[in-house]
C-alpha atoms as a PDB file:
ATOM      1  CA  UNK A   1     -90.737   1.092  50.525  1.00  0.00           C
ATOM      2  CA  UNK A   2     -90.003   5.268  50.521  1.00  0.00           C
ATOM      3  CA  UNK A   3     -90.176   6.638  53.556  1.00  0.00           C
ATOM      4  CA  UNK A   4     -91.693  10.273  53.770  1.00  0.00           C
ATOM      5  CA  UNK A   5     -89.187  12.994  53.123  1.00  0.00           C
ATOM      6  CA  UNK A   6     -87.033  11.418  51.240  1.00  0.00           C
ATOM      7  CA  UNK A   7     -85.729  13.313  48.447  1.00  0.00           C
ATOM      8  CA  UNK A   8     -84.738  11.080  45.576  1.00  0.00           C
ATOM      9  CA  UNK A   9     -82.786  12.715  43.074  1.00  0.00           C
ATOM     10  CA  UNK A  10     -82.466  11.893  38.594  1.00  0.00           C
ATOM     11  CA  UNK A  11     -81.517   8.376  37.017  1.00  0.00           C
ATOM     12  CA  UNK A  12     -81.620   6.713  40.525  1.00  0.00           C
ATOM     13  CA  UNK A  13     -82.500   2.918  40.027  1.00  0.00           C
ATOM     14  CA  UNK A  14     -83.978   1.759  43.285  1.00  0.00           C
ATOM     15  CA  UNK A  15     -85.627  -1.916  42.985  1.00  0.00           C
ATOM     16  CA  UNK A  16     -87.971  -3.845  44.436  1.00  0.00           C
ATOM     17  CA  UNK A  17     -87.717  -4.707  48.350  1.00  0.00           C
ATOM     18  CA  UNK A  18     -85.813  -1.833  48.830  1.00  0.00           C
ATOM     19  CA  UNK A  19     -86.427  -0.065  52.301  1.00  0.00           C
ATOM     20  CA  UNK A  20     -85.695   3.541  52.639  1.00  0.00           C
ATOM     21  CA  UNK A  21     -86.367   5.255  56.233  1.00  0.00           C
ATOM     22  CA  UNK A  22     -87.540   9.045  56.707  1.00  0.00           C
ATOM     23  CA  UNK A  23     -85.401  11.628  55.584  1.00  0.00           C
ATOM     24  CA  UNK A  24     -83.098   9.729  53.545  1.00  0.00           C
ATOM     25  CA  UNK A  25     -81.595  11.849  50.224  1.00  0.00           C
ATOM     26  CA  UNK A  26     -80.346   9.610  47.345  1.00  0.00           C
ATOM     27  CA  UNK A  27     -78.070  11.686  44.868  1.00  0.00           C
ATOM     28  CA  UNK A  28     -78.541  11.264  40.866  1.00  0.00           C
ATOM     29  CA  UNK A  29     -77.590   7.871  39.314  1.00  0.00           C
ATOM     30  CA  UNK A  30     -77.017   5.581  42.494  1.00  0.00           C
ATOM     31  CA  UNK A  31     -78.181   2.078  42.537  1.00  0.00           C
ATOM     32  CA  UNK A  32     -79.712   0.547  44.939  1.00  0.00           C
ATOM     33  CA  UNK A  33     -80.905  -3.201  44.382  1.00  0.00           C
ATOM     34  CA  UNK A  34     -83.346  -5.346  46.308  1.00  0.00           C
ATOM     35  CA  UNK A  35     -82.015  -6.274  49.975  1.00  0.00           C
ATOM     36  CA  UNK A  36     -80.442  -2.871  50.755  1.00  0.00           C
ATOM     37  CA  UNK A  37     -81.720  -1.174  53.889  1.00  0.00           C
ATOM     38  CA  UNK A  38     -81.376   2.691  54.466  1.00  0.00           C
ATOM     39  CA  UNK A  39     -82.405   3.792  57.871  1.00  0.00           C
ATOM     40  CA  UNK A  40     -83.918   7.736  58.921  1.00  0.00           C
ATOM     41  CA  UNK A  41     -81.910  10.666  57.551  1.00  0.00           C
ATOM     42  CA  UNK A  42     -78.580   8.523  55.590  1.00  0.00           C
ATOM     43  CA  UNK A  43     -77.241  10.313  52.763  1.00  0.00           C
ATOM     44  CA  UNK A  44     -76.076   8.181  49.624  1.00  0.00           C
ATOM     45  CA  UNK A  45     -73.961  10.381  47.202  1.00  0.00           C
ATOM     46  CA  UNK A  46     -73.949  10.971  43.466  1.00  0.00           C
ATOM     47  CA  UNK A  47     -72.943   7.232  41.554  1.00  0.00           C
ATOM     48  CA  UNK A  48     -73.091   5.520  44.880  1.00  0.00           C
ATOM     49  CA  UNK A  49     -73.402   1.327  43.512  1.00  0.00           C
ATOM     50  CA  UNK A  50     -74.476  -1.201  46.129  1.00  0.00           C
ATOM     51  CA  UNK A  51     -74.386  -4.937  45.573  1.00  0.00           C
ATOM     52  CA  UNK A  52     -76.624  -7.876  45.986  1.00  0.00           C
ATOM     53  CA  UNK A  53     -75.093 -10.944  44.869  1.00  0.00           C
ATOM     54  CA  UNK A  54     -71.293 -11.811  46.497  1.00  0.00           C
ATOM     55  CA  UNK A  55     -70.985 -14.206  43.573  1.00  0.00           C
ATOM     56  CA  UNK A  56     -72.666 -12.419  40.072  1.00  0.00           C
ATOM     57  CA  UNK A  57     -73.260 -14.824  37.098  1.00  0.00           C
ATOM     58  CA  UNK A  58     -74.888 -14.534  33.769  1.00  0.00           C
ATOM     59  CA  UNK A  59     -74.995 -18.040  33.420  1.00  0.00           C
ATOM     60  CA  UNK A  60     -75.150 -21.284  35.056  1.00  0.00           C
ATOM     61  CA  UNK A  61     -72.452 -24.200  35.177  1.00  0.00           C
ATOM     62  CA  UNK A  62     -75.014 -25.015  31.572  1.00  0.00           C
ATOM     63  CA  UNK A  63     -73.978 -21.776  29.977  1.00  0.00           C
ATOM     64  CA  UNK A  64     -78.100 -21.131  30.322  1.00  0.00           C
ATOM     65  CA  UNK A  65     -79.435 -17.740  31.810  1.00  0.00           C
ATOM     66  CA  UNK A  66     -79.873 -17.547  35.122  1.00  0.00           C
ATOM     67  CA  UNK A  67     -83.079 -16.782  36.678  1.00  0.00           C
ATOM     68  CA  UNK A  68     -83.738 -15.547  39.810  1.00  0.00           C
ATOM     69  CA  UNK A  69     -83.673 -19.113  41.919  1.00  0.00           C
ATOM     70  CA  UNK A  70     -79.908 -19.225  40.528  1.00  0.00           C
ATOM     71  CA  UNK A  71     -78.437 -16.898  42.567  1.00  0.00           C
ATOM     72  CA  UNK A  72     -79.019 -15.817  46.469  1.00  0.00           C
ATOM     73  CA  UNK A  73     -79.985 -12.599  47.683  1.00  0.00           C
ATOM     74  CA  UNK A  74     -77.156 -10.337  50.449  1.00  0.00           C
ATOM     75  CA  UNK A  75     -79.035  -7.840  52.182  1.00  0.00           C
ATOM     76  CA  UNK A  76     -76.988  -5.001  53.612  1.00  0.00           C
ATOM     77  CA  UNK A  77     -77.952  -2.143  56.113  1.00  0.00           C
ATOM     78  CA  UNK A  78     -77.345   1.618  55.842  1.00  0.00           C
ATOM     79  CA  UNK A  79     -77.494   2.533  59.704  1.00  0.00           C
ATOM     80  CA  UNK A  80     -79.260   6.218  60.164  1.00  0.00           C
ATOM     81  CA  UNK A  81     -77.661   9.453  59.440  1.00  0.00           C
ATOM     82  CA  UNK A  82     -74.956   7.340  57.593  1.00  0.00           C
ATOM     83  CA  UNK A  83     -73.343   9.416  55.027  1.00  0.00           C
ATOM     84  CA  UNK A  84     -71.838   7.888  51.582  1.00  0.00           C
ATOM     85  CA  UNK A  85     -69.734   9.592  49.272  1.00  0.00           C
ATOM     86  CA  UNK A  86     -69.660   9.558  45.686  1.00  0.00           C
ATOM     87  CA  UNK A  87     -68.576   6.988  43.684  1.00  0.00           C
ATOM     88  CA  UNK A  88     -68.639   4.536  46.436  1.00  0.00           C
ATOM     89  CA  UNK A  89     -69.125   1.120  45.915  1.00  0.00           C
ATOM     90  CA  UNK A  90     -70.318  -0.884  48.911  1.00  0.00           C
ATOM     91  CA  UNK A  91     -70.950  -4.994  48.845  1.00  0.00           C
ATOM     92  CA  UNK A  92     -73.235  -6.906  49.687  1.00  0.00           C
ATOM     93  CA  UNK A  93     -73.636  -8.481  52.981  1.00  0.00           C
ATOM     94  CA  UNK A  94     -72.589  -5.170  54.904  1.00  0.00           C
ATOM     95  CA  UNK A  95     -73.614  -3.217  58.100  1.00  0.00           C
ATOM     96  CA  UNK A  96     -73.070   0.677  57.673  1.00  0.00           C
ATOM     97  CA  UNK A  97     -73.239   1.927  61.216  1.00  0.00           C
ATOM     98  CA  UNK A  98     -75.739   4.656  62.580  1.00  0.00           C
ATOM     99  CA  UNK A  99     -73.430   8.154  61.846  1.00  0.00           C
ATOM    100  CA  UNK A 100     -70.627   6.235  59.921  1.00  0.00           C
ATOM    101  CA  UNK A 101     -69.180   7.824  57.176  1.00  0.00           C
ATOM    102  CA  UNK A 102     -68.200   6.344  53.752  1.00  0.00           C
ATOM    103  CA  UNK A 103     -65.451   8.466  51.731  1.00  0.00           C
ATOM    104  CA  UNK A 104     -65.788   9.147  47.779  1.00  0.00           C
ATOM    105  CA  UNK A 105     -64.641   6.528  45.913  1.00  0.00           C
ATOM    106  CA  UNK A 106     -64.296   3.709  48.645  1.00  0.00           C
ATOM    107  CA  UNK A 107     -65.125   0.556  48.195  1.00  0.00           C
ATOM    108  CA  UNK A 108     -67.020  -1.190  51.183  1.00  0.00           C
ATOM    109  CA  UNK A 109     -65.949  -4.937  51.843  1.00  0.00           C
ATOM    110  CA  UNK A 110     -66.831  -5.173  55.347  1.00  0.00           C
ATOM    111  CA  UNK A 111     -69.015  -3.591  58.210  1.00  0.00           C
ATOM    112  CA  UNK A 112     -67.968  -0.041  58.964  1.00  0.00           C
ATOM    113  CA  UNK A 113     -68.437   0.861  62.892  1.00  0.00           C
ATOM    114  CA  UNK A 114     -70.834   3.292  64.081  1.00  0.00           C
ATOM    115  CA  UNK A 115     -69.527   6.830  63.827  1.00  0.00           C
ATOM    116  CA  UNK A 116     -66.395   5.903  62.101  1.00  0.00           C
ATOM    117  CA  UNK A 117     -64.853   7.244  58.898  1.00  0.00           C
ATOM    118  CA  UNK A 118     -63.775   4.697  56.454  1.00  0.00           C
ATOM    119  CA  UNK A 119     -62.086   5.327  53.217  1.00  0.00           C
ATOM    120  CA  UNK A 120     -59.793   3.370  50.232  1.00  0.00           C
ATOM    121  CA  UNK A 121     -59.663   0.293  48.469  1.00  0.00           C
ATOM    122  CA  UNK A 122     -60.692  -1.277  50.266  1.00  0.00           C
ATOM    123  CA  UNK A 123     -62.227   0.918  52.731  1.00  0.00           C
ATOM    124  CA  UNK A 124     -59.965   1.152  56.416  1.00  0.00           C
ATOM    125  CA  UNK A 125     -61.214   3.114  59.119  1.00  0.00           C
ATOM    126  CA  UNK A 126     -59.193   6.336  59.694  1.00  0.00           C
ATOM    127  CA  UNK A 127     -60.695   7.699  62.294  1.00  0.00           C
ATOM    128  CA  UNK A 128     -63.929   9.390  63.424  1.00  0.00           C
ATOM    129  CA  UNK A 129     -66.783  11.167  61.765  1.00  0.00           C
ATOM    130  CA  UNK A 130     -65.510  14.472  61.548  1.00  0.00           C
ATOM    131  CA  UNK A 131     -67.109  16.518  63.945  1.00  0.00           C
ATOM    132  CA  UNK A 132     -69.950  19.032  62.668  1.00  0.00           C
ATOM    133  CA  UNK A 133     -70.394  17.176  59.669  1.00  0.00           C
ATOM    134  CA  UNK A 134     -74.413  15.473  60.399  1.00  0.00           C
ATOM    135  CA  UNK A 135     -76.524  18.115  60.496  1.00  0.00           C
ATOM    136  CA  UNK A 136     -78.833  17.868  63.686  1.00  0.00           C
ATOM    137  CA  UNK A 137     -81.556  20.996  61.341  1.00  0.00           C
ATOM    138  CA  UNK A 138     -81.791  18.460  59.037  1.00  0.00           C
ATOM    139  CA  UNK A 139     -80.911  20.632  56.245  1.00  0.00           C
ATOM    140  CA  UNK A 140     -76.985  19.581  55.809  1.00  0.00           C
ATOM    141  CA  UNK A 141     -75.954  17.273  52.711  1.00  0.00           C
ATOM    142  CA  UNK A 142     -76.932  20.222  50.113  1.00  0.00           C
ATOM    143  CA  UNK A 143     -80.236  20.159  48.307  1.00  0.00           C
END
């Protein structure tokens, strides 16, 4: 589900049982697969790659394809006005807190607090959300 408003920019991939809020601006070629919730006004930067599956396999202990009853689904949760950088990577299974902030390039192993600023490999808080940088006009993360 796409919430109104949201602006969804070129060679996204957004799958099935995906749940976008309001407002929420996707930036060319992220990937979103099924499970991943993004709540009211989060912004998801340019190559931004999200995870479903902590334990991805081609094949089974058979060496046959697996289908989809051979693997389980990790949903993870983009609180609102969340803000990702690009090139992030986050994994499946966490909590993105309402006004957290995820720096380029991080990658995401566990849940990142509410209004904090996480960044690295893997991603540390270093402090707070800069101030000033969620737009309360709505018209912040560029067009």
């Amino acid at each position: 589900m796409i919430g109104d408003g949201c602006k969804i920019g070129a060679f996204v991939e957004i799958q099935r049982d995906v749940h976008l809020g309001r407002n929420v601006k996707v930036q060319p070629f992220a990937f979103i697969p099924s499970g991943v919730t993004i709540e009211e006004g989060a912004f998801i930067g340019p190559h931004v790659c999200f995870t479903n599956d902590l334990y991805p396999s081609a094949v089974g202990e058979d060496g046959e394809l697996l289908t989809e009853a051979g693997w389980r689904l990790v949903p993870t949760h983009v609180g609102p006005r969340a803000s990702i950088g690009a090139n992030a990577t986050i994994l499946c299974g966490v909590t993105i807190g309402e006004g957290a902030m995820v720096a380029a390039g991080s990658v995401v192993t566990r849940d990142v607090p509410p209004h904090m600023l996480v960044a690295g490999v893997p991603a540390r808080v270093v402090g707070r959300r800069p101030a000033g940088s969620v737009s309360v006009s709505g018209s912040g993360h560029g067009s």
